[in-house]
Protein backbone atom coordinates (compact mmCIF):
# COMPACT_ATOMS: atom_id res chain seq x y z
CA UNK A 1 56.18 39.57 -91.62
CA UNK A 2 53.12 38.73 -89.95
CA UNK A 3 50.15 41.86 -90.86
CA UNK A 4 46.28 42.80 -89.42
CA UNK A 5 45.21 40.98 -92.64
CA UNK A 6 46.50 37.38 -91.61
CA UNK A 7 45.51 37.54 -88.09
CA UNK A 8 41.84 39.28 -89.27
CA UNK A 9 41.61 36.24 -91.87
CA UNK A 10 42.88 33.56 -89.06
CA UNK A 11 40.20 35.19 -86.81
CA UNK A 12 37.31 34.82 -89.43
CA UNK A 13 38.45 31.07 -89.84
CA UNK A 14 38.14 30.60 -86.44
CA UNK A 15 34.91 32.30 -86.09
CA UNK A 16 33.41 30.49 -89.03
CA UNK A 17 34.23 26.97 -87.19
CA UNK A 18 33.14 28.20 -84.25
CA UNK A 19 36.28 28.34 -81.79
CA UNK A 20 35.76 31.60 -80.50
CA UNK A 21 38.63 31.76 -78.08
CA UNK A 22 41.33 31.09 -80.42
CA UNK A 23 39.37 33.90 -83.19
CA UNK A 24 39.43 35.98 -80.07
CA UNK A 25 43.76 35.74 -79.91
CA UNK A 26 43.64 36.08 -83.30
CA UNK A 27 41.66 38.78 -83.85
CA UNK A 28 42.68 40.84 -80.73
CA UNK A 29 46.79 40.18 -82.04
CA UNK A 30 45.55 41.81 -85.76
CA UNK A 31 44.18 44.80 -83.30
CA UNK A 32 47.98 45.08 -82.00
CA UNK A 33 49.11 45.27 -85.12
CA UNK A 34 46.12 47.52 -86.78
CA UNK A 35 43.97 49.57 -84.61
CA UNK A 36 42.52 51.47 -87.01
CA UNK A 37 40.63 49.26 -89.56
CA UNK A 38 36.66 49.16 -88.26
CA UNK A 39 36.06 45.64 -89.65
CA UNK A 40 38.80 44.06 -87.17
CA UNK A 41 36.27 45.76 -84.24
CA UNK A 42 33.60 44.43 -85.73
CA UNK A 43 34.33 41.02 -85.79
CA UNK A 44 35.40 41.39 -82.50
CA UNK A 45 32.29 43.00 -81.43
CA UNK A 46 30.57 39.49 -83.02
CA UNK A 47 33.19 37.01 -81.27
CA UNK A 48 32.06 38.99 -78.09
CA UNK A 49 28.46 38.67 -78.47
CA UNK A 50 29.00 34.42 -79.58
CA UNK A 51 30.50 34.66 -76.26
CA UNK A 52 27.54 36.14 -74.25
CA UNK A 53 29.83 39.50 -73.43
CA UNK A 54 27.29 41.64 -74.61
CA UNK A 55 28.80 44.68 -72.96
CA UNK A 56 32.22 44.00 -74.68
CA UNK A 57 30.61 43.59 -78.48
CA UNK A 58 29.35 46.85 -78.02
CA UNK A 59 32.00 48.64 -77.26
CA UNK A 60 33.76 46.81 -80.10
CA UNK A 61 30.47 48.03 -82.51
CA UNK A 62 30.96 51.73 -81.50
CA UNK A 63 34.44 51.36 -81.80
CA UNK A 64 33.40 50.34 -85.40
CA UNK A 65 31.33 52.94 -85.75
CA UNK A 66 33.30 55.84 -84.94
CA UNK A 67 35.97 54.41 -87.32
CA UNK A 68 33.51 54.56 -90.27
CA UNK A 69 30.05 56.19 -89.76
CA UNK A 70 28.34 54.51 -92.82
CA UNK A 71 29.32 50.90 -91.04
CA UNK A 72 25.68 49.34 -91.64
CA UNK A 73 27.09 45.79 -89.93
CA UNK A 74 28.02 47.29 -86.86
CA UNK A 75 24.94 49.02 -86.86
CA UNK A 76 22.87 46.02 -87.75
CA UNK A 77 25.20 44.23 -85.09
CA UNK A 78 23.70 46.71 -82.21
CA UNK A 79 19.99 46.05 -83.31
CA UNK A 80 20.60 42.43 -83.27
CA UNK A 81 22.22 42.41 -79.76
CA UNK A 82 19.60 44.85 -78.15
CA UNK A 83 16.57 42.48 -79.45
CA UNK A 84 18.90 39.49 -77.68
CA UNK A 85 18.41 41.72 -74.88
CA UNK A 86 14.64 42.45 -75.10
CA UNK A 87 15.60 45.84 -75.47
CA UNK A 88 13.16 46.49 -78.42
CA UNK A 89 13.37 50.05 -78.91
CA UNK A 90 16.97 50.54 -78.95
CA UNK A 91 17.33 47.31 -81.22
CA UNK A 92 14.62 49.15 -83.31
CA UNK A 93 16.49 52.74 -83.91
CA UNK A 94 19.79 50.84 -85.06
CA UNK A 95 17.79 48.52 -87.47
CA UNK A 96 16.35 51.29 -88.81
CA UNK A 97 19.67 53.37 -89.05
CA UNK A 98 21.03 49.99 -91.01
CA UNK A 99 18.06 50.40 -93.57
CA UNK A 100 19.36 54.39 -94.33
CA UNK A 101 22.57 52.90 -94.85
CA UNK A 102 21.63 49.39 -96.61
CA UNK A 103 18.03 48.19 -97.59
CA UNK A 104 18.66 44.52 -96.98
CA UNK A 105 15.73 42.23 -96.36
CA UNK A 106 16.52 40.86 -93.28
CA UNK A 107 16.44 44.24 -91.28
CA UNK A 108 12.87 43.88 -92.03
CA UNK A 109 12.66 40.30 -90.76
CA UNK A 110 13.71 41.53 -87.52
CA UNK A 111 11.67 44.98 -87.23
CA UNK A 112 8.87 42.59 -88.17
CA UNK A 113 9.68 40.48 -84.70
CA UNK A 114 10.06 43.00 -82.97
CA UNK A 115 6.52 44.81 -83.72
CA UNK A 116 4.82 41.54 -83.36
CA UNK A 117 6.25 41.08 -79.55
CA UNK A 118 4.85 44.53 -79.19
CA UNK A 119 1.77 43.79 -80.35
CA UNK A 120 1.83 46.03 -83.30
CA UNK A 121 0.39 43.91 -86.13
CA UNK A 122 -0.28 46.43 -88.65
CA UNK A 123 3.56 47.59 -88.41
CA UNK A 124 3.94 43.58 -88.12
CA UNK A 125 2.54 43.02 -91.48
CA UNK A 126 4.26 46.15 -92.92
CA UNK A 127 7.41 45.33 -92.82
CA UNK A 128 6.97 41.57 -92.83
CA UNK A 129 5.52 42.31 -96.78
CA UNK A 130 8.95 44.08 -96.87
CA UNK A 131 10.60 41.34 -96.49
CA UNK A 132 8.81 39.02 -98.56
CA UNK A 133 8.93 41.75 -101.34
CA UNK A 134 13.14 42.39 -101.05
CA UNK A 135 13.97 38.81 -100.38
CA UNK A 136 12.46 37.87 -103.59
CA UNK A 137 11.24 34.20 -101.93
CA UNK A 138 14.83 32.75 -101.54
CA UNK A 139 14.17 32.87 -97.21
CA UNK A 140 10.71 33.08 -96.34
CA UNK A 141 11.64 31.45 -93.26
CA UNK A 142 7.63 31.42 -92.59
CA UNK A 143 7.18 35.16 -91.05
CA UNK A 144 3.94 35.39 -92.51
CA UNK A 145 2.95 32.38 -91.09
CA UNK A 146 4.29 33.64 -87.80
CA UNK A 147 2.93 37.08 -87.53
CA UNK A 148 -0.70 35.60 -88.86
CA UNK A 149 -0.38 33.25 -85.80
CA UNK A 150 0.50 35.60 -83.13
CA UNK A 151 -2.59 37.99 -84.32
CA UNK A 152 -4.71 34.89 -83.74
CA UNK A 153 -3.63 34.30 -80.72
CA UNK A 154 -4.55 37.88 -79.57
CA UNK A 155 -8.04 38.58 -81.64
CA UNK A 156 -10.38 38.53 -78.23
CA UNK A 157 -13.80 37.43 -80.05
């Protein structure tokens, strides 16, 4: 007998190689099967977004969310679709309800990108130094060297 499990597992495959339509069947068929298990909504939620359905992913992230409160992915998930958006602020307060849930470096990567399009270097270079601190130099991925740049560019001398 088929379970959520397979189908969730078949969707990830799917996901991973990047044939988003048939992790879509799968993952909606482990849905029929399991509607209560918040990861299943989640992944959705990210097949969604791959998709450019931004409105769809996040209904599937609240759908998470209300499943399981302390769901930092989801969470994470909504930051990372409202800064797709340009929607700074509200990407903002969900990265920074992911860090009360989960400290994780790259939440700091992306409040870093976000201050520097605003033009807030200081809060820039704050949490930029976060992330070099947490990620311990295994992805630098140059953010220093980013958020130095963009402060150049706006020093009026």
């Amino acid at each position: 007998m088929i379970d959520g499990r397979f189908c969730f597992k078949k969707a990830q495959k799917y996901y991973d190689n990047g044939e988003f339509g048939l992790a879509l069947k799968s993952i909606n068929r482990a849905l029929m099967l399991n509607n209560t298990n918040y990861w299943y909504y989640q992944l959705k939620g990210e097949i969604l977004r791959m998709q450019n359905n931004y409105k769809g992913a996040l209904r599937q992230y609240n759908k998470a969310i209300s499943l399981n409160i302390k769901d930092d992915i989801s969470y994470f998930c909504k930051g990372y679709l409202y800064f797709k958006q340009n929607k700074l602020s509200l990407a903002l307060k969900y990265f920074n309800k992911t860090l009360k849930l989960y400290e994780n470096y790259n939440i700091y990567y992306w409040k870093a990108k976000i201050y520097l399009q605003k033009k807030n270097f200081n809060l820039a270079i704050k949490n930029c130094n976060m992330y070099l601190k947490l990620s311990k130099g295994y992805y630098q991925e140059n953010i220093k060297e980013e958020v130095f740049k963009e402060i150049s560019r706006n020093i009026i001398c």
